[in-house]
Protein backbone atom coordinates (compact mmCIF):
# COMPACT_ATOMS: atom_id res chain seq x y z
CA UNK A 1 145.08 138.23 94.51
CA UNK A 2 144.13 140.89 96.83
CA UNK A 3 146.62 140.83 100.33
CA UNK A 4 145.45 142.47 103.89
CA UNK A 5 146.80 145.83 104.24
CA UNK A 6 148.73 145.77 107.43
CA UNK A 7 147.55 147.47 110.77
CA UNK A 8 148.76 149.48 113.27
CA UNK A 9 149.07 149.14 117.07
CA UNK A 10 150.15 151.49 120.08
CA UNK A 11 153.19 150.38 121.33
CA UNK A 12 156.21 150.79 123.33
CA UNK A 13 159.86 149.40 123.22
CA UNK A 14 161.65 149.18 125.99
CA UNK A 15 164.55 147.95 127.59
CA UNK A 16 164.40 146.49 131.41
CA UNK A 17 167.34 145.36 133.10
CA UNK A 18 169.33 143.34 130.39
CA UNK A 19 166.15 142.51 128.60
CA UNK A 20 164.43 144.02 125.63
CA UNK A 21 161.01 143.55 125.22
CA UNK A 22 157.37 145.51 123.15
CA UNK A 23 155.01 147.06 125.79
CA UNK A 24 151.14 147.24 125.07
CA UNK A 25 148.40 148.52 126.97
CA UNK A 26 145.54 146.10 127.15
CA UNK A 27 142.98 148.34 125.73
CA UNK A 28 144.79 148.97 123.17
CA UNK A 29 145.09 145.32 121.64
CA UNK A 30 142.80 144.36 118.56
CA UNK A 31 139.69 142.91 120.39
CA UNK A 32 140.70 139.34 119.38
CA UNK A 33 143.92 139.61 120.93
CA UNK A 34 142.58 141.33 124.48
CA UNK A 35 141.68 137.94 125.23
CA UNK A 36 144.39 134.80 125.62
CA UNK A 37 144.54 132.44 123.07
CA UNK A 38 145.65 131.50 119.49
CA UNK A 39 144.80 135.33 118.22
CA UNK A 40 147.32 136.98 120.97
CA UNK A 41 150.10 134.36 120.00
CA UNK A 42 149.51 134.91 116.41
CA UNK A 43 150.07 138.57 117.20
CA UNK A 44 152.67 138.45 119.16
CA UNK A 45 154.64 135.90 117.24
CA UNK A 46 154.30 138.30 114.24
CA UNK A 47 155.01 141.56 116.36
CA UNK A 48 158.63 139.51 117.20
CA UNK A 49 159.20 138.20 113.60
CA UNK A 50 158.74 134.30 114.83
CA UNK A 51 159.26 131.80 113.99
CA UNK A 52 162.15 132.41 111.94
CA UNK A 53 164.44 129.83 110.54
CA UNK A 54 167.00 131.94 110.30
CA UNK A 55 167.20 132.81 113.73
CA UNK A 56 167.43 136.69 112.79
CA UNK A 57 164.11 138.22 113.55
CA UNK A 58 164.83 140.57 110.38
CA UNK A 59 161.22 140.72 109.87
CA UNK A 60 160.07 141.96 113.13
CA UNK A 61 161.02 143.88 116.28
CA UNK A 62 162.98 140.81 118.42
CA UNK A 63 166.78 140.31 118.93
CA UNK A 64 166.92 136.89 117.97
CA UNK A 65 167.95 136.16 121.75
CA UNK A 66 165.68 134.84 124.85
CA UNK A 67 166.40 138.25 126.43
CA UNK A 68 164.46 139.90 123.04
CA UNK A 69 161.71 138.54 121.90
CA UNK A 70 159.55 139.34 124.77
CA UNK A 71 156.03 140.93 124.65
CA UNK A 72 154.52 142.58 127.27
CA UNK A 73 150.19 143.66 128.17
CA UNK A 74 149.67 146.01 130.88
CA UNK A 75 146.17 147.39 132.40
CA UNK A 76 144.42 148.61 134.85
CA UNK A 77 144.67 146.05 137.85
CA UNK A 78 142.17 143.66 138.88
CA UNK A 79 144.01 142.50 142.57
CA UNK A 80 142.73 144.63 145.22
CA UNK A 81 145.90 146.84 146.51
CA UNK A 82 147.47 146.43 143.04
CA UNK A 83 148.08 149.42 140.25
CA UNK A 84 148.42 147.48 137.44
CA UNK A 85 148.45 143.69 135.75
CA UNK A 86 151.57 142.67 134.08
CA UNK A 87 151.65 139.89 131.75
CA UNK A 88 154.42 138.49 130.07
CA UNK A 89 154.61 136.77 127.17
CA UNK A 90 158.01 134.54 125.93
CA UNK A 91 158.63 134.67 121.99
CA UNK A 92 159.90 131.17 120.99
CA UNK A 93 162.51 132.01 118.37
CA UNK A 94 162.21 129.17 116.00
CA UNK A 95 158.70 127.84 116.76
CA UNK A 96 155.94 128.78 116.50
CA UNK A 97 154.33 129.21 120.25
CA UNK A 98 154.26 131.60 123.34
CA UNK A 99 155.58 130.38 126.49
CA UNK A 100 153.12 131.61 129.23
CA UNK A 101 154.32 129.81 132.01
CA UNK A 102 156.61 132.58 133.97
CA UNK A 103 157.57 135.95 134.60
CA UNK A 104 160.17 138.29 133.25
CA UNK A 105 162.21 139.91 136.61
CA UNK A 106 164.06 142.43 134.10
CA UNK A 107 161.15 143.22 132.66
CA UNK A 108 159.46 143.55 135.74
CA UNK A 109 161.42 146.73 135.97
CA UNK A 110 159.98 148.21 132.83
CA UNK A 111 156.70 147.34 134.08
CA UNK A 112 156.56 149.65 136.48
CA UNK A 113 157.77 152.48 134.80
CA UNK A 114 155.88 151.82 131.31
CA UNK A 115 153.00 151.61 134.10
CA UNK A 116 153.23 155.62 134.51
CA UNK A 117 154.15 156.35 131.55
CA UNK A 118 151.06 154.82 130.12
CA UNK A 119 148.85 156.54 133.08
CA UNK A 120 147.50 153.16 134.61
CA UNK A 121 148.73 154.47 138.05
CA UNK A 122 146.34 157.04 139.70
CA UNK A 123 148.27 160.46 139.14
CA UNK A 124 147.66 160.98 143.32
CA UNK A 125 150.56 158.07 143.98
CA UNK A 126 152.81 160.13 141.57
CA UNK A 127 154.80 162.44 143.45
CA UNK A 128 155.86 165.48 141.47
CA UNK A 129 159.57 164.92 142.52
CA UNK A 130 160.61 161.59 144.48
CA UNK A 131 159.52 157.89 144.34
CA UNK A 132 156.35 156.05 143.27
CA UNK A 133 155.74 153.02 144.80
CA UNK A 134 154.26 150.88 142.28
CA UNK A 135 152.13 147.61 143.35
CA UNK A 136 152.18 145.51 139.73
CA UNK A 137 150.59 142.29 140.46
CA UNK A 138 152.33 139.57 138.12
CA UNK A 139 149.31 137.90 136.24
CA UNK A 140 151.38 134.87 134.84
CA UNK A 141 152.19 133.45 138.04
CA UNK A 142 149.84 135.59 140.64
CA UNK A 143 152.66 137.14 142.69
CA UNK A 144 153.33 141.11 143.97
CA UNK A 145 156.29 142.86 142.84
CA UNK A 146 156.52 146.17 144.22
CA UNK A 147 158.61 149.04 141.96
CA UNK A 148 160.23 151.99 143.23
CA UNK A 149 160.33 154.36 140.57
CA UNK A 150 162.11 157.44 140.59
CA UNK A 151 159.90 160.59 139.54
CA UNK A 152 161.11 164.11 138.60
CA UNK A 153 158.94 166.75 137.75
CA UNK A 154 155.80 164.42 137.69
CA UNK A 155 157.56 162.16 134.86
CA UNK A 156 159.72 158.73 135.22
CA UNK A 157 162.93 159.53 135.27
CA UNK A 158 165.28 157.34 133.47
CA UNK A 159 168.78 158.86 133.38
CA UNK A 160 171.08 158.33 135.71
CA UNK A 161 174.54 157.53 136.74
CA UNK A 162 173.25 153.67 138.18
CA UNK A 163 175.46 151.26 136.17
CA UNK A 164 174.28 147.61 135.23
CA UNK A 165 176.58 144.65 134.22
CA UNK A 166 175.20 143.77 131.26
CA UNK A 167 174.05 147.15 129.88
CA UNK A 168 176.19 149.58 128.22
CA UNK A 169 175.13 152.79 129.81
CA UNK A 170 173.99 153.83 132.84
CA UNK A 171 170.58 155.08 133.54
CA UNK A 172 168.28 155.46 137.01
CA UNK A 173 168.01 153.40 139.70
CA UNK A 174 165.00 151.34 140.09
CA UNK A 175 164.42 148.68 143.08
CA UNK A 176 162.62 145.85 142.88
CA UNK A 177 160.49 143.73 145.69
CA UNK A 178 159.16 140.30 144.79
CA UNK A 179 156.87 139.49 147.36
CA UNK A 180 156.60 135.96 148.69
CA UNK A 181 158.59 134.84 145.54
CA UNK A 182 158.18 130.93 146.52
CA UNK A 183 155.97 128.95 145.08
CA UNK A 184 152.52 128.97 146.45
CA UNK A 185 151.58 125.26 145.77
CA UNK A 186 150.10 125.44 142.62
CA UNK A 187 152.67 123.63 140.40
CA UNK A 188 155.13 122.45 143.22
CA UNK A 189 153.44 122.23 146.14
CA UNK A 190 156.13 124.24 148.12
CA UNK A 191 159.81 126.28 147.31
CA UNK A 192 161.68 122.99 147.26
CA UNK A 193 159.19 120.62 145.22
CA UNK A 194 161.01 117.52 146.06
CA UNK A 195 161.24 118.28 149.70
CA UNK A 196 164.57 118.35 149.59
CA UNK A 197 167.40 121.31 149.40
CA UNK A 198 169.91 118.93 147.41
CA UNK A 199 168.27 115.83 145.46
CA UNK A 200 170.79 113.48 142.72
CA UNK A 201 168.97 114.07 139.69
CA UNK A 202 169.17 111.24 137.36
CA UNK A 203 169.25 112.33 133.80
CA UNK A 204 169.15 109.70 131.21
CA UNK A 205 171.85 109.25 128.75
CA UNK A 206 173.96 112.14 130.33
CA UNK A 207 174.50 111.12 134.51
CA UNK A 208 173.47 111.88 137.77
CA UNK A 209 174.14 115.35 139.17
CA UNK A 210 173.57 116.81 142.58
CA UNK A 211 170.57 119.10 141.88
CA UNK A 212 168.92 122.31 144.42
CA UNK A 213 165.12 122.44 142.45
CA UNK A 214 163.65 125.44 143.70
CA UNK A 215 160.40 127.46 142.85
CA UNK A 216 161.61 130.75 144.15
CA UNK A 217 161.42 134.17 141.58
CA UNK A 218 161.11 131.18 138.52
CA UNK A 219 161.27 127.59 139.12
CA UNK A 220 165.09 126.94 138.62
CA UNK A 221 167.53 123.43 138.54
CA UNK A 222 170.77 124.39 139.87
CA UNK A 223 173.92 121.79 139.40
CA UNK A 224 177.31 122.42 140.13
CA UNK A 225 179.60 123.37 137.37
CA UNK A 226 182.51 121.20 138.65
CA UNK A 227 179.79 117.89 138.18
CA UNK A 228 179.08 118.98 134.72
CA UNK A 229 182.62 119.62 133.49
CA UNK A 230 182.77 123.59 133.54
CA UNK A 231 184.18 126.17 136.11
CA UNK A 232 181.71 128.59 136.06
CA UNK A 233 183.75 131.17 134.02
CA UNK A 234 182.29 130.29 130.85
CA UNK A 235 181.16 133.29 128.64
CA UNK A 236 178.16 132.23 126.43
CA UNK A 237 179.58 131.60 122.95
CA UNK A 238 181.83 128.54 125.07
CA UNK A 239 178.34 127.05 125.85
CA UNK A 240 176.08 127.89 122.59
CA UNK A 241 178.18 127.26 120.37
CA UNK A 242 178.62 123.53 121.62
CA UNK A 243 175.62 121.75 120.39
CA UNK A 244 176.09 118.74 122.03
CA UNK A 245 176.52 121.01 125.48
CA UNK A 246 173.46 122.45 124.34
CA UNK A 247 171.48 119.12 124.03
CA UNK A 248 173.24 118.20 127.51
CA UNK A 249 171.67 120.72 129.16
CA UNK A 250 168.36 120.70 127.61
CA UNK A 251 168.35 116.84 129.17
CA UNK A 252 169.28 118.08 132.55
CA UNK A 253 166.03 120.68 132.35
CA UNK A 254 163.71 118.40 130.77
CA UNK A 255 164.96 115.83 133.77
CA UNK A 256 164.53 118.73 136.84
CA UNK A 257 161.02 119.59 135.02
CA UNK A 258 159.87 115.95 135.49
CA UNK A 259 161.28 115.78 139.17
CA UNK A 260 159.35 119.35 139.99
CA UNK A 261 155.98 118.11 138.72
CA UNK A 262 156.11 120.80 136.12
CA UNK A 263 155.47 118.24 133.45
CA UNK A 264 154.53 114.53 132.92
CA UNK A 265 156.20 113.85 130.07
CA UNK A 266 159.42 114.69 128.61
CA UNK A 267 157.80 116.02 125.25
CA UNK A 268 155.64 118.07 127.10
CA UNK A 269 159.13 120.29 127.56
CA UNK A 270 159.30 121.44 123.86
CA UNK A 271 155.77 124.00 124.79
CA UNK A 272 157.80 124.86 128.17
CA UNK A 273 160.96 126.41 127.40
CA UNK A 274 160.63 129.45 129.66
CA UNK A 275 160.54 127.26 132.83
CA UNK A 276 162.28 125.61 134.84
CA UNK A 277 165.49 127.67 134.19
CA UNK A 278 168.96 125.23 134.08
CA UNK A 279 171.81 127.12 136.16
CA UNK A 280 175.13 125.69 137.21
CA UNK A 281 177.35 127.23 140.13
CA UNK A 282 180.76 127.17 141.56
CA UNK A 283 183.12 128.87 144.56
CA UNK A 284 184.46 132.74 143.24
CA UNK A 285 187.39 132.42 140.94
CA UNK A 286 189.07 135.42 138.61
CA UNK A 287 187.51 135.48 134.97
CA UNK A 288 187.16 138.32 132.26
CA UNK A 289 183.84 139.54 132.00
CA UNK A 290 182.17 139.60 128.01
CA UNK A 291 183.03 143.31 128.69
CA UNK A 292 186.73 143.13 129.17
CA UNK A 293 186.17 143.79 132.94
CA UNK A 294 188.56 141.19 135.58
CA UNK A 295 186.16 139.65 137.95
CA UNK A 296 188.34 138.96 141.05
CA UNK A 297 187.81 136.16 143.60
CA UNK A 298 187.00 139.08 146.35
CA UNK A 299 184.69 140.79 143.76
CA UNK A 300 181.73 137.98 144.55
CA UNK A 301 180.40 135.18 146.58
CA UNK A 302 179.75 132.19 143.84
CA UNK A 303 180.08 132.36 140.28
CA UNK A 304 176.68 131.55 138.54
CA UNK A 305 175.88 130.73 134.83
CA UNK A 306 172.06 130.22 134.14
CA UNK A 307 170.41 128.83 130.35
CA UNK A 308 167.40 131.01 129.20
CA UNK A 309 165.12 129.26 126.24
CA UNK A 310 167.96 126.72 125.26
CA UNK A 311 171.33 129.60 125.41
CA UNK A 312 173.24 130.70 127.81
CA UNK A 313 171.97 134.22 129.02
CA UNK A 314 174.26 137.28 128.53
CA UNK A 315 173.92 137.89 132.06
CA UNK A 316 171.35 136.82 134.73
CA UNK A 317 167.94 136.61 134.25
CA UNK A 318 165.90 138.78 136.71
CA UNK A 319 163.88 136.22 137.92
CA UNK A 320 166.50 133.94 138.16
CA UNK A 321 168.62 136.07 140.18
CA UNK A 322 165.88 135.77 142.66
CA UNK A 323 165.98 132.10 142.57
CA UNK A 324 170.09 132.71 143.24
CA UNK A 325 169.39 135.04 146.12
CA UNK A 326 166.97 132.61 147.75
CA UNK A 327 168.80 129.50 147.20
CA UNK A 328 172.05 131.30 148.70
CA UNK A 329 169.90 132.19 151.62
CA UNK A 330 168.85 128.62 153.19
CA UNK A 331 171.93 127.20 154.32
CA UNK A 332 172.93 123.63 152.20
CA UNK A 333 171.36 124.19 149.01
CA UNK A 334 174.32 124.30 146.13
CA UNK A 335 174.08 127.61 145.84
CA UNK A 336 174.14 128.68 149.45
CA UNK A 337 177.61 126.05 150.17
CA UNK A 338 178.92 127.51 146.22
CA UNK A 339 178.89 130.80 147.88
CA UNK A 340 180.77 129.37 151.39
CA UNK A 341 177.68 127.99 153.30
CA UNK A 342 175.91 129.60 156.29
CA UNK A 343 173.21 132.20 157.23
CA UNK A 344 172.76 135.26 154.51
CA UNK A 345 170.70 137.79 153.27
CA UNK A 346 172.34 138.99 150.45
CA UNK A 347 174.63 137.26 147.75
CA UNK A 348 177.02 138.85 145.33
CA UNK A 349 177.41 136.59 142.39
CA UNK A 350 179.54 136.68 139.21
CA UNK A 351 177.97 136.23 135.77
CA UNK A 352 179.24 136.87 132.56
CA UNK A 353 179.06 140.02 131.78
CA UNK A 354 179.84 140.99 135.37
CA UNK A 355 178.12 141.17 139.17
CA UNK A 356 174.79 141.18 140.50
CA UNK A 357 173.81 141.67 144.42
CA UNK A 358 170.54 140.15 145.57
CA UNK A 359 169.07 140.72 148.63
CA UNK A 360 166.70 137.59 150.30
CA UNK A 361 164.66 136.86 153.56
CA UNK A 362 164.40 133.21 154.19
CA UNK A 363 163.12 131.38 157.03
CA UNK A 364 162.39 128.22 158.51
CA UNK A 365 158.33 128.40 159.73
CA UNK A 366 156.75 124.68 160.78
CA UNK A 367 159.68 122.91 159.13
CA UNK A 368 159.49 124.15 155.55
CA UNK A 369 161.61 126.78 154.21
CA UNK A 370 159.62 130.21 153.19
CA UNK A 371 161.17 133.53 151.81
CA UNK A 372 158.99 136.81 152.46
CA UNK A 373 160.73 139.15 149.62
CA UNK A 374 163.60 139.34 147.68
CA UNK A 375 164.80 142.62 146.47
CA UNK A 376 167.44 143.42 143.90
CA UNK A 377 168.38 146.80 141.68
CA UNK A 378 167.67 147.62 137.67
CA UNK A 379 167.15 150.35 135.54
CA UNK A 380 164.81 150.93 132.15
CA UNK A 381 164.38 153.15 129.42
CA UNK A 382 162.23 153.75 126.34
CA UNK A 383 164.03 153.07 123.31
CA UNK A 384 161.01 153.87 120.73
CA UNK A 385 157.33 154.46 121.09
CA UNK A 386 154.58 155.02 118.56
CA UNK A 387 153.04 152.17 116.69
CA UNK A 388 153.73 148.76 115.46
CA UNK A 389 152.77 147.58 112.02
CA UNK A 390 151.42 143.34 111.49
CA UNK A 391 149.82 142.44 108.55
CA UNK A 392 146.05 142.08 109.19
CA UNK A 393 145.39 138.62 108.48
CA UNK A 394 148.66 137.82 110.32
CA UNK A 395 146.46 137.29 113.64
């Protein structure tokens, strides 16, 4: 029986923020796979090592975690004003689909700079020492970010002494603008899809919970951890390795999903596990970081734990941090009365492997709540690039 020799593709891996995830250029995709659809997935699927029942990813290049088995297609852009598309692609860990539906924010930070690297930015933004300003317009849900990537001697530069909760070393500096980060009315209808900033969410066979649903960064359920039974200290292997908390909170996002209009039936959740996010938040209170380090009380504003593809996340997702920093900005949501109520335009929250700031402009235009940008800090660096290997009849 003769078996397909496997193929090569360009590649890139690199982290972003506290994610992990394999960069492609468009043009360089096999010409089934430059095109969505059941080629791409097959691809990509293979490219992570998914699904695996094991829950290893031995045979491929993802972590086993929602923060690693991410793929990533850059080009050319095709918005007006924009340097490049960035589309992001969710790896399902134990089944065998790509989740679509939302955008990586720590990735969004490799984007950029995988952007230059891979000369989709006209060399005449680059400065030769300084910072490009790069316009990435985020195909998956057809927003702006805007990257400010630090340049010296015409290259990304991606050492530095910037530190990251959540990553091990430090590296450079890289800030992040999502533009108009609220939904736009395509899914929603508006930031708060219920028209409400605090809604009781009934979820069958587990309660009802006082619920902020926003659409802000990535469409996100917040609860309060007190409602639930936790603090808001928890570190993740408290959470996933409680199956029944597990299938708790799974309920709670398949329940906030139905209330957002993001699906119409519960089953429909099972091809949506990238959105809506599940996140559960409380007042500041001392806890030891996964690190080792003591989070004080003064150190933050709220405490915030957040679910990413059915686990607890190691940190803070990017795009739900902007979901935290918006919430926090419109006074009575959970989040903003979590972190003491009131007017504010930046939030310092604890997670669990440390602190994140977030930066947010919110206001009230016409009676609805809109937020023009939220901005927060990451850093990224290329960990390996070259070429990775699929077999060919794997796609």
């Amino acid at each position: 029986m003769a078996f397909a020799p496997q193929v090569k593709i360009p590649a890139t891996y690199i982290r972003g923020g506290t994610s992990k995830g394999v960069f492609f250029r468009l043009a360089d995709l096999p010409a089934s796979c430059q095109v969505p659809g059941e080629a791409r997935d097959k691809l990509f699927m293979r490219v992570i090592g998914s699904p695996d029942a094991y829950a290893a990813h031995i045979d491929g290049m993802g972590g086993a975690t929602s923060s690693t088995s991410k793929c990533v297609i850059l080009s050319k852009s095709s918005v007006p004003d924009h340097d490049v598309d960035y589309l992001y692609g969710q790896v399902s860990i134990d089944k065998p689909f790509v989740d679509w539906s939302g955008n990586c924010g720590n990735l969004s930070t490799a984007a950029g700079s995988f952007a230059i690297h891979a000369g989709l930015v006209d060399p005449s933004r680059i400065p030769e020492n300084g910072t490009a300003v790069v316009r990435i317009w985020q195909a998956n849900i057809q927003k702006t970010i805007i990257a400010h990537v630090p340049v010296t001697n015409g290259q990304v530069q991606e050492t530095g002494d910037f530190e990251l909760d959540g990553v091990t070393f430090p590296a450079a500096e890289i800030v992040l603008e999502f533009m108009d980060p609220s939904d736009d009315g395509d899914e929603g209808g508006s930031m708060f899809p219920t028209g409400n900033l605090v809604d009781d969410l009934d979820v069958p066979g587990v309660g009802t919970f006082k619920a902020t649903m926003i659409t802000a960064g990535i469409p996100t359920v917040f609860v309060n951890a007190a409602e639930i039974g936790y603090t808001g200290t928890e570190l993740r292997e408290q959470i996933n390795t409680d199956p029944e908390a597990l299938k708790r909170f799974e309920a709670i996002r398949v329940a906030g999903a139905l209330r957002m209009g993001l699906i119409k039936a519960p089953e429909e959740a099972l091809t949506r596990q990238h959105t809506p996010k599940i996140a559960f938040v409380a007042p500041p209170t001392a806890y030891k970081a996964s690190s080792g380090k003591a989070i004080e009380p003064g150190d933050v504003d709220l405490l915030v734990r957040a679910l990413s593809m059915g686990k607890l996340h190691h940190a803070m997702m990017g795009t739900c941090a902007v979901a935290i920093g918006t919430a926090a900005a419109i006074p009575g949501t959970l989040v903003n009365l979590a972190a003491g109520g009131g007017e504010r335009e930046a939030v310092r929250f604890g997670h669990p492997s440390g602190t994140l700031r977030v930066g947010a402009q919110a206001k009230l235009v016409n009676g609805q709540w809109t937020v023009t940008k939220a901005i927060m800090s990451r850093s990224s660096r290329i960990l390996m690039e070259g070429w990775v290997r699929v077999p060919g009849d794997a796609f």
